[in-house]
PDB file of N, CA and C in Angstrom:
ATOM      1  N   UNK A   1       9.254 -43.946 -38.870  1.00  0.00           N
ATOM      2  CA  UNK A   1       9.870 -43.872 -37.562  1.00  0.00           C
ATOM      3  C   UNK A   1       8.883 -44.433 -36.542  1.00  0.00           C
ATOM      4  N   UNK A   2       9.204 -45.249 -36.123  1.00  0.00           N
ATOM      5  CA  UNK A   2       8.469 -45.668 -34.545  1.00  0.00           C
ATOM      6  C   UNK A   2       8.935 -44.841 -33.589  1.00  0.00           C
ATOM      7  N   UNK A   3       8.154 -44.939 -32.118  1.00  0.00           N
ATOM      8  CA  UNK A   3       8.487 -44.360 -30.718  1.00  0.00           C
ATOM      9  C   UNK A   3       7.466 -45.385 -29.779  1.00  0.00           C
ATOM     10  N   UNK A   4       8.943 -45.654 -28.862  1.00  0.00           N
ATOM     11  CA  UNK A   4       7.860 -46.574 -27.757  1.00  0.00           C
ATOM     12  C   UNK A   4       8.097 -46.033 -26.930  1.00  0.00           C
ATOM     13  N   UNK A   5       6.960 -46.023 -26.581  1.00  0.00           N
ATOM     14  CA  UNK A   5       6.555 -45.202 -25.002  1.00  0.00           C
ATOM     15  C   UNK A   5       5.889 -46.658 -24.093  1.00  0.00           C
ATOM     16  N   UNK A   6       6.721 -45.898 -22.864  1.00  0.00           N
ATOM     17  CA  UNK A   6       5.820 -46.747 -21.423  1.00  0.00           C
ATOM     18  C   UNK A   6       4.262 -46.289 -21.580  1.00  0.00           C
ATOM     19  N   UNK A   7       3.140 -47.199 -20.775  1.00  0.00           N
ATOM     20  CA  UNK A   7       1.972 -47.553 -21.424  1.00  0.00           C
ATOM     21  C   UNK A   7       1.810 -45.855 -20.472  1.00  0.00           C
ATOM     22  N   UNK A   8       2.184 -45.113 -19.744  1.00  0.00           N
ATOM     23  CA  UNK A   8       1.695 -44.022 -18.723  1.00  0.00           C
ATOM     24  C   UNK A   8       1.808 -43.079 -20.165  1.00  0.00           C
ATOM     25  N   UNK A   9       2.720 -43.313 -20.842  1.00  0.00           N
ATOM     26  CA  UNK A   9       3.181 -42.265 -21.376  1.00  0.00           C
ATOM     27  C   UNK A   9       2.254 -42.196 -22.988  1.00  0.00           C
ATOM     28  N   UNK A  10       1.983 -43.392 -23.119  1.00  0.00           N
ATOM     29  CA  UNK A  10       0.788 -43.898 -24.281  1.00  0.00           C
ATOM     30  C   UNK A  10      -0.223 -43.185 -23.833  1.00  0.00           C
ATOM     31  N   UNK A  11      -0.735 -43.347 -22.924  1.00  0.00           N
ATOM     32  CA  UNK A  11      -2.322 -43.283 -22.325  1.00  0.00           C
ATOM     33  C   UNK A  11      -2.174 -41.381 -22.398  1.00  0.00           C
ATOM     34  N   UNK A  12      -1.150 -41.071 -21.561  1.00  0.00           N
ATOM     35  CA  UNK A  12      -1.225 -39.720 -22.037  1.00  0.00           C
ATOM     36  C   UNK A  12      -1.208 -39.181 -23.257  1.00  0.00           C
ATOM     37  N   UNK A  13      -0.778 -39.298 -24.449  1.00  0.00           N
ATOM     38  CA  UNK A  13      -0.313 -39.042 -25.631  1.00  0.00           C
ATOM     39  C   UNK A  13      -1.815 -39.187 -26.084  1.00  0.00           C
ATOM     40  N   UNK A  14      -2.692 -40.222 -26.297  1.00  0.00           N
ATOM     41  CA  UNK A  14      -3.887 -40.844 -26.366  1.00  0.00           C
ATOM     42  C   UNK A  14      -5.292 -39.390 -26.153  1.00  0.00           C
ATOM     43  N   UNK A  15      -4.819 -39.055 -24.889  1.00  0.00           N
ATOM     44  CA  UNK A  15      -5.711 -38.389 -24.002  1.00  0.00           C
ATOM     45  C   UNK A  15      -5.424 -36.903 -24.743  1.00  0.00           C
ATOM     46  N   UNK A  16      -4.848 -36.323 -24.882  1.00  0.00           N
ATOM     47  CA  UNK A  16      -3.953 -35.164 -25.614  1.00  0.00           C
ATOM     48  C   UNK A  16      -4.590 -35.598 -27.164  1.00  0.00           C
ATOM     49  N   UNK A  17      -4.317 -36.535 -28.080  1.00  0.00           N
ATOM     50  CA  UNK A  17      -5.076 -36.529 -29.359  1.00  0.00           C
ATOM     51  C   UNK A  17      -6.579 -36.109 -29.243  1.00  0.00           C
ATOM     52  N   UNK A  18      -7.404 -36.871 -28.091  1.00  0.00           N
ATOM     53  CA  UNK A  18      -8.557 -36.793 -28.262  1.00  0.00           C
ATOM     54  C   UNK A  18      -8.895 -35.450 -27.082  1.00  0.00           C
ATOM     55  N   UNK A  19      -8.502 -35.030 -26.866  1.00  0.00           N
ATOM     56  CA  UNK A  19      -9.058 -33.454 -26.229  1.00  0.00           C
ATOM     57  C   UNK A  19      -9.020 -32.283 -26.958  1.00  0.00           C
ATOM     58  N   UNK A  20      -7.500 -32.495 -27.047  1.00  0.00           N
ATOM     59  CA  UNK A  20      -7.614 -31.456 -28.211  1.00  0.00           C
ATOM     60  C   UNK A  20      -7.356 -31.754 -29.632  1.00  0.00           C
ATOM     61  N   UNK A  21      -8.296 -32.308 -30.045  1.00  0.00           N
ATOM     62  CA  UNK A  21      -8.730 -32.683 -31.478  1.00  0.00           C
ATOM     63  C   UNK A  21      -7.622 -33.105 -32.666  1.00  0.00           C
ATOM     64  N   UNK A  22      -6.751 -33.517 -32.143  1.00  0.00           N
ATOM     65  CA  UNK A  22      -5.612 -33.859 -32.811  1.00  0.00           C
ATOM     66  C   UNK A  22      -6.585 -35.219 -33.596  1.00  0.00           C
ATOM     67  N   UNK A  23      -6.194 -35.665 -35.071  1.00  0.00           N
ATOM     68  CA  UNK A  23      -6.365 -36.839 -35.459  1.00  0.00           C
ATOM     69  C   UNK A  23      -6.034 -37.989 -35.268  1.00  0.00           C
ATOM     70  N   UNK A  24      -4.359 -37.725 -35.389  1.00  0.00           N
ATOM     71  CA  UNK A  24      -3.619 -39.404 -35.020  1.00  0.00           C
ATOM     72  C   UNK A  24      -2.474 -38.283 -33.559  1.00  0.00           C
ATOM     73  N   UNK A  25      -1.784 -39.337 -33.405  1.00  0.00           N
ATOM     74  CA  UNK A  25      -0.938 -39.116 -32.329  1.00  0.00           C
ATOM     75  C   UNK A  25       0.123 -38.684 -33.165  1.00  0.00           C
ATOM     76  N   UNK A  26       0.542 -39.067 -34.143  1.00  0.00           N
ATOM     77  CA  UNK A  26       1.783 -38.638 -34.588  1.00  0.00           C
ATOM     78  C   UNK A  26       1.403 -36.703 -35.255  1.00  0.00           C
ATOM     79  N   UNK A  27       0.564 -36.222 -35.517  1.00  0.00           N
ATOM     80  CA  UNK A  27       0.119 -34.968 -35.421  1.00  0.00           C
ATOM     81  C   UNK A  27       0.278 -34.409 -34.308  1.00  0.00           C
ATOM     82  N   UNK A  28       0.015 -34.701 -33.063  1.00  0.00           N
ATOM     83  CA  UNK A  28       0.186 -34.818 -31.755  1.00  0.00           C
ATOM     84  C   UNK A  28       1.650 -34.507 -31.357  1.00  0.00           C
ATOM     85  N   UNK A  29       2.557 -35.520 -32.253  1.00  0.00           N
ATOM     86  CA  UNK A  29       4.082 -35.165 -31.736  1.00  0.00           C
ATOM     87  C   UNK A  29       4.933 -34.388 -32.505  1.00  0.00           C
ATOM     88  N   UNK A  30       4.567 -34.130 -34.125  1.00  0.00           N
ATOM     89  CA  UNK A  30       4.853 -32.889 -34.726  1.00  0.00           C
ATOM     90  C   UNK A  30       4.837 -32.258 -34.331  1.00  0.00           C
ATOM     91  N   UNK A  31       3.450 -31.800 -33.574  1.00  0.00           N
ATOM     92  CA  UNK A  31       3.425 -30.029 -33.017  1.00  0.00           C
ATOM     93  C   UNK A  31       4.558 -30.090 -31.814  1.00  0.00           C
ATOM     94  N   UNK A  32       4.524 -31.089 -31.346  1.00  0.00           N
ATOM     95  CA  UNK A  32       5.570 -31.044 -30.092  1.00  0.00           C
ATOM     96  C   UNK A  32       6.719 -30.894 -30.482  1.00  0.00           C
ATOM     97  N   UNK A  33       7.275 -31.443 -31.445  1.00  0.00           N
ATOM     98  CA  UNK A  33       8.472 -31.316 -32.404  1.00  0.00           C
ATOM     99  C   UNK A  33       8.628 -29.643 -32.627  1.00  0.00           C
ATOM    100  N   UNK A  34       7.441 -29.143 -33.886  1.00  0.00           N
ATOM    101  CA  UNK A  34       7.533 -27.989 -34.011  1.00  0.00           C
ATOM    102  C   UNK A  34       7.760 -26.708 -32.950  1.00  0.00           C
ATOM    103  N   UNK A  35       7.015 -26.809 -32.011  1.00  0.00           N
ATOM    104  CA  UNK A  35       7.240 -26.008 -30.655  1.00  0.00           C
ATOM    105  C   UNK A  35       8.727 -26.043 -30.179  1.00  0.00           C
ATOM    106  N   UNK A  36       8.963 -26.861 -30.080  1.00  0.00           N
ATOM    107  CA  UNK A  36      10.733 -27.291 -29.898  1.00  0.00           C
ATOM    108  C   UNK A  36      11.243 -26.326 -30.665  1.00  0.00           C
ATOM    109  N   UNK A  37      11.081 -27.199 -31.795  1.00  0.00           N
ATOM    110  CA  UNK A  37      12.183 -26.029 -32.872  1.00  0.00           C
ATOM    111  C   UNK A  37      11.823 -24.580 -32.774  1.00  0.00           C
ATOM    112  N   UNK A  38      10.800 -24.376 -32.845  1.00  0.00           N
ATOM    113  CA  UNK A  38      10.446 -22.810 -32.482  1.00  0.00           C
ATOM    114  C   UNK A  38      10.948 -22.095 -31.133  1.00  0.00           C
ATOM    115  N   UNK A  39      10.947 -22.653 -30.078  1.00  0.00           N
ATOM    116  CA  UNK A  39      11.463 -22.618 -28.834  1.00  0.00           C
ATOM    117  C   UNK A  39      13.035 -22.295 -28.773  1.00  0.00           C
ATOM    118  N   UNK A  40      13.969 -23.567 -29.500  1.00  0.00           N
ATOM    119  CA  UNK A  40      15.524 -23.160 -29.787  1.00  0.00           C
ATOM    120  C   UNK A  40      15.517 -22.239 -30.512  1.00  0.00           C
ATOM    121  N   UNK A  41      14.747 -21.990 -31.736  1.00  0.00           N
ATOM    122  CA  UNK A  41      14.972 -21.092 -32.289  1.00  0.00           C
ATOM    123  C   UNK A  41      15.550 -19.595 -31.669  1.00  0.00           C
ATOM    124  N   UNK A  42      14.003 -19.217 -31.039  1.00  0.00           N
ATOM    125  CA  UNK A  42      13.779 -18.287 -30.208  1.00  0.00           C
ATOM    126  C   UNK A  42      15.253 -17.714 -28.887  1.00  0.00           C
ATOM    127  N   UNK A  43      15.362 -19.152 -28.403  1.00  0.00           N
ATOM    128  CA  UNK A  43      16.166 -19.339 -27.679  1.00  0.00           C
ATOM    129  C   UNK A  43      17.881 -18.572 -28.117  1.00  0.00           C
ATOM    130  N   UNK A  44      18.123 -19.033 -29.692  1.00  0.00           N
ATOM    131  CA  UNK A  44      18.822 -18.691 -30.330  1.00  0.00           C
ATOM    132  C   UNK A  44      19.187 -17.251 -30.420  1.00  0.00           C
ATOM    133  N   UNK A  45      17.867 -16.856 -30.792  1.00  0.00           N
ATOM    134  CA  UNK A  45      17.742 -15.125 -31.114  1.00  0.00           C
ATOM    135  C   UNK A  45      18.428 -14.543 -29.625  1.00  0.00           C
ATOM    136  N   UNK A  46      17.413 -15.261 -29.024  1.00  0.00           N
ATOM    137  CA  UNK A  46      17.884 -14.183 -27.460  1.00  0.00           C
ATOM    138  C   UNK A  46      19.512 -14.231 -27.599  1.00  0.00           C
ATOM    139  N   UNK A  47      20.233 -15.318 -27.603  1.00  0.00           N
ATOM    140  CA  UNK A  47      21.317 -15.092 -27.225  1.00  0.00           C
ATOM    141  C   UNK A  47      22.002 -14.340 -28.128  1.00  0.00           C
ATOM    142  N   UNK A  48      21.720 -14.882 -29.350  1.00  0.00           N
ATOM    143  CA  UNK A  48      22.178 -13.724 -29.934  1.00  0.00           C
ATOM    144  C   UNK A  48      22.571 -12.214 -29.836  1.00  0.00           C
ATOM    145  N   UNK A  49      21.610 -11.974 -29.359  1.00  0.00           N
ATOM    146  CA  UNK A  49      20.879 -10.248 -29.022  1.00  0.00           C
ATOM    147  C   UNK A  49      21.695  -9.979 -27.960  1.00  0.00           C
ATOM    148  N   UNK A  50      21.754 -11.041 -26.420  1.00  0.00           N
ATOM    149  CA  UNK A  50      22.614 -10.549 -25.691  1.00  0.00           C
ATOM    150  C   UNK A  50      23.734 -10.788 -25.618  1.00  0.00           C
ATOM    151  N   UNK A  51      24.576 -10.934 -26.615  1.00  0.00           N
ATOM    152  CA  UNK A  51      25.815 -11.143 -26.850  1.00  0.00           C
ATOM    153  C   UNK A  51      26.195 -10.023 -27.815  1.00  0.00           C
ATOM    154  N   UNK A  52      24.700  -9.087 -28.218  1.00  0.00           N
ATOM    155  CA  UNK A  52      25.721  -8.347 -29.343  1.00  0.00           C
ATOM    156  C   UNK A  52      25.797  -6.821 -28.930  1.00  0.00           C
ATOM    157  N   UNK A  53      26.567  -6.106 -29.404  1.00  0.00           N
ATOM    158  CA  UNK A  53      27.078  -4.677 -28.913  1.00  0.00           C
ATOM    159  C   UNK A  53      25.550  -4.080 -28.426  1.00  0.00           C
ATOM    160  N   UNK A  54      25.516  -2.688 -27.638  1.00  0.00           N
ATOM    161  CA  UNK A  54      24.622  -2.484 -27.540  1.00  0.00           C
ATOM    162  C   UNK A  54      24.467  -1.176 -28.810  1.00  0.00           C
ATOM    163  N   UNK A  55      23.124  -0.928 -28.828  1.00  0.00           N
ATOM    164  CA  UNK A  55      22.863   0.009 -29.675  1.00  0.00           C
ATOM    165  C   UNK A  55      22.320   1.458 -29.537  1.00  0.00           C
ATOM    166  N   UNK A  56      21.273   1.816 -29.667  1.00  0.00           N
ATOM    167  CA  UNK A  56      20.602   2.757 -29.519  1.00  0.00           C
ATOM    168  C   UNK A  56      19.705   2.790 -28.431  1.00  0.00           C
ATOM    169  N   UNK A  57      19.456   3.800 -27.513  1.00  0.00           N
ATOM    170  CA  UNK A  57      18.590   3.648 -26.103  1.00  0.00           C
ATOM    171  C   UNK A  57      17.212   3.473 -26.291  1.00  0.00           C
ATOM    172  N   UNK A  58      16.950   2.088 -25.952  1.00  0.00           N
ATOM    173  CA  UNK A  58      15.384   2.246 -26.239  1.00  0.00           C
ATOM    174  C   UNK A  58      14.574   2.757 -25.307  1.00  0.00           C
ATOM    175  N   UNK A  59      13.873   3.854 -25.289  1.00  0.00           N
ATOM    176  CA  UNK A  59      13.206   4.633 -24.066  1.00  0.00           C
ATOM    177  C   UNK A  59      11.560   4.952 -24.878  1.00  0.00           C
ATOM    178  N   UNK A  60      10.800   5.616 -24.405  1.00  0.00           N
ATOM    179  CA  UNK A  60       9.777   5.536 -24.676  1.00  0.00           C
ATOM    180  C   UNK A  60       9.601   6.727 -26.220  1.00  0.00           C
ATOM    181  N   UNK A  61      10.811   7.584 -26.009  1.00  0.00           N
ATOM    182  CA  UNK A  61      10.261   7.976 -27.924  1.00  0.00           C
ATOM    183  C   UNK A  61      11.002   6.677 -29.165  1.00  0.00           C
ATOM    184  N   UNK A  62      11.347   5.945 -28.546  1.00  0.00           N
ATOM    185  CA  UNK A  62      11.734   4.924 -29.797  1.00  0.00           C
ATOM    186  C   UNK A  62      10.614   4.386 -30.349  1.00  0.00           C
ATOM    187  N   UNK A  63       9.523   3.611 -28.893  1.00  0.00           N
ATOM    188  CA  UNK A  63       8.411   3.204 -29.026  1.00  0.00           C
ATOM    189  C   UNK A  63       7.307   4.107 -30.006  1.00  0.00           C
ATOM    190  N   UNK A  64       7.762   5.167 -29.562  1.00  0.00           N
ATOM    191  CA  UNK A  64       6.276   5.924 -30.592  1.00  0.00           C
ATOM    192  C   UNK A  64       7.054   6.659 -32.034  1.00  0.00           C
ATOM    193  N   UNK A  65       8.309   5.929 -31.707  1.00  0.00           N
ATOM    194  CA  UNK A  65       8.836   6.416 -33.793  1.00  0.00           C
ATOM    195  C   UNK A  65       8.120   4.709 -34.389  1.00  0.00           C
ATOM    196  N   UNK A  66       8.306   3.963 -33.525  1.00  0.00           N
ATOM    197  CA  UNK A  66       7.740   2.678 -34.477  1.00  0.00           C
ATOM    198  C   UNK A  66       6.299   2.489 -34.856  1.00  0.00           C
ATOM    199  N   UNK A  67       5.398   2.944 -33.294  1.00  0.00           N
ATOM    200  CA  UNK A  67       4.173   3.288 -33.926  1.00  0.00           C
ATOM    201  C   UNK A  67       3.802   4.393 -35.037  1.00  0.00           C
ATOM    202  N   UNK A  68       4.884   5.388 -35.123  1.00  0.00           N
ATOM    203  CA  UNK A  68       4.465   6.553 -36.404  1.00  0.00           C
ATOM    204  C   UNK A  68       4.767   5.762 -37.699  1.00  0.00           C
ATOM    205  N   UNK A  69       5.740   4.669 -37.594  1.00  0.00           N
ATOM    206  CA  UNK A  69       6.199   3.729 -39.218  1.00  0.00           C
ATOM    207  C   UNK A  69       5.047   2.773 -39.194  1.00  0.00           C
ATOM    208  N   UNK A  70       5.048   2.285 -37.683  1.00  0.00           N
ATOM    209  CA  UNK A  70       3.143   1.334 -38.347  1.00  0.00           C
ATOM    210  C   UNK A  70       2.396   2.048 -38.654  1.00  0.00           C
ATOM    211  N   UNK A  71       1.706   3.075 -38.039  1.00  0.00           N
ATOM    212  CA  UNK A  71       0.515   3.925 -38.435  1.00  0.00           C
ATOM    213  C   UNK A  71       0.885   4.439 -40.028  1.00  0.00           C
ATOM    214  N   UNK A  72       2.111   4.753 -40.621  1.00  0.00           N
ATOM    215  CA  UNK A  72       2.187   5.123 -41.668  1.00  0.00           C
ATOM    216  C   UNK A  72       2.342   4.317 -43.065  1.00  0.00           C
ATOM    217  N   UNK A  73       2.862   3.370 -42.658  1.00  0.00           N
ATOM    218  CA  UNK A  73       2.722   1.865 -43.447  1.00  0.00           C
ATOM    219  C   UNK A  73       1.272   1.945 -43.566  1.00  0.00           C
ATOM    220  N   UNK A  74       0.649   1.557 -42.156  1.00  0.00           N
ATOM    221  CA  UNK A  74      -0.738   0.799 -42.646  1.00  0.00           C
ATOM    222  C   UNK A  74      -1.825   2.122 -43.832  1.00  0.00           C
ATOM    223  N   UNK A  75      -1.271   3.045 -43.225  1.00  0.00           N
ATOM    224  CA  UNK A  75      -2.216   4.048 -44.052  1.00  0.00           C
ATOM    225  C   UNK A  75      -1.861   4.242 -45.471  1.00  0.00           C
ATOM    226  N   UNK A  76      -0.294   3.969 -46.007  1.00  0.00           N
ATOM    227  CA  UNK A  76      -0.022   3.550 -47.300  1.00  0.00           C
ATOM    228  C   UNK A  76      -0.821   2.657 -47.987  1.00  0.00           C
ATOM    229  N   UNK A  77      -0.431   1.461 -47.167  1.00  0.00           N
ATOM    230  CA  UNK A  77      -1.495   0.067 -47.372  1.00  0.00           C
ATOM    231  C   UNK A  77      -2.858   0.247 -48.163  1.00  0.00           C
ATOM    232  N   UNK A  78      -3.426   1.026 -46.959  1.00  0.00           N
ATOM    233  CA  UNK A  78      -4.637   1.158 -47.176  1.00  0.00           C
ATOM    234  C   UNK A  78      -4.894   2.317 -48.344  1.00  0.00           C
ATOM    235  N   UNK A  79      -4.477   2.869 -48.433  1.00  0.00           N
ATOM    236  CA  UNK A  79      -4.537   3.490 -50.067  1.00  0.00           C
ATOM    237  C   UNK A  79      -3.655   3.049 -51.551  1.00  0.00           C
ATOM    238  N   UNK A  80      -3.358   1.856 -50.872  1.00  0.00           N
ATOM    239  CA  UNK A  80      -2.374   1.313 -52.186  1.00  0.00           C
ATOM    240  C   UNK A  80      -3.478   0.770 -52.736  1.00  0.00           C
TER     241      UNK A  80
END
C-alpha cells in the first residue's frame, strides 16, 4: 500500500518517527491505525452500555464487593 501525503504532512510524519523512536514511518502509521481501532472499539462499548437496560445501583458498596473479589482472587493466586 502506498500513501501520499502533502510534503507538510511528510515532514511531520518524519519528525514523529524520529522523536519518538519509531523505525520506519509505516510503524508510525500502524500505531495510528491501531489507536483508531481501539478508539471505535471503545467507542462501541460505550454505546453499547448506554443503550442497554439499566441494572443494579452502582453506589459505593458495589465498589468495595469488587475490591473484596480482587483482594480474594489475588490471595488465591498467590497461594496457588
Amino acid at each position: 500500500m502506498n500513501i501520499s501525503l502533502p510534503d507538510t504532512l511528510k515532514s511531520f510524519v518524519d519528525e514523529q518517527v524520529n522523536q519518538r523512536g519509531y523505525g520506519t514511518s509505516s510503524e508510525y502509521v500502524r500505531e495510528l491505525i491501531r489507536k483508531d481501532q481501539n478508539r471505535m472499539h471503545l467507542r462501541g462499548l460505550l454505546l453499547a452500555g448506554a443503550a442497554s437496560s439499566p441494572t443494579t445501583l452502582v453506589d459505593a458498596s458495589y465498589f468495595e464487593g469488587l475490591r473484596d473479589r480482587v483482594r480474594r482472587s489475588a490471595k488465591a493466586g498467590a497461594q496457588g
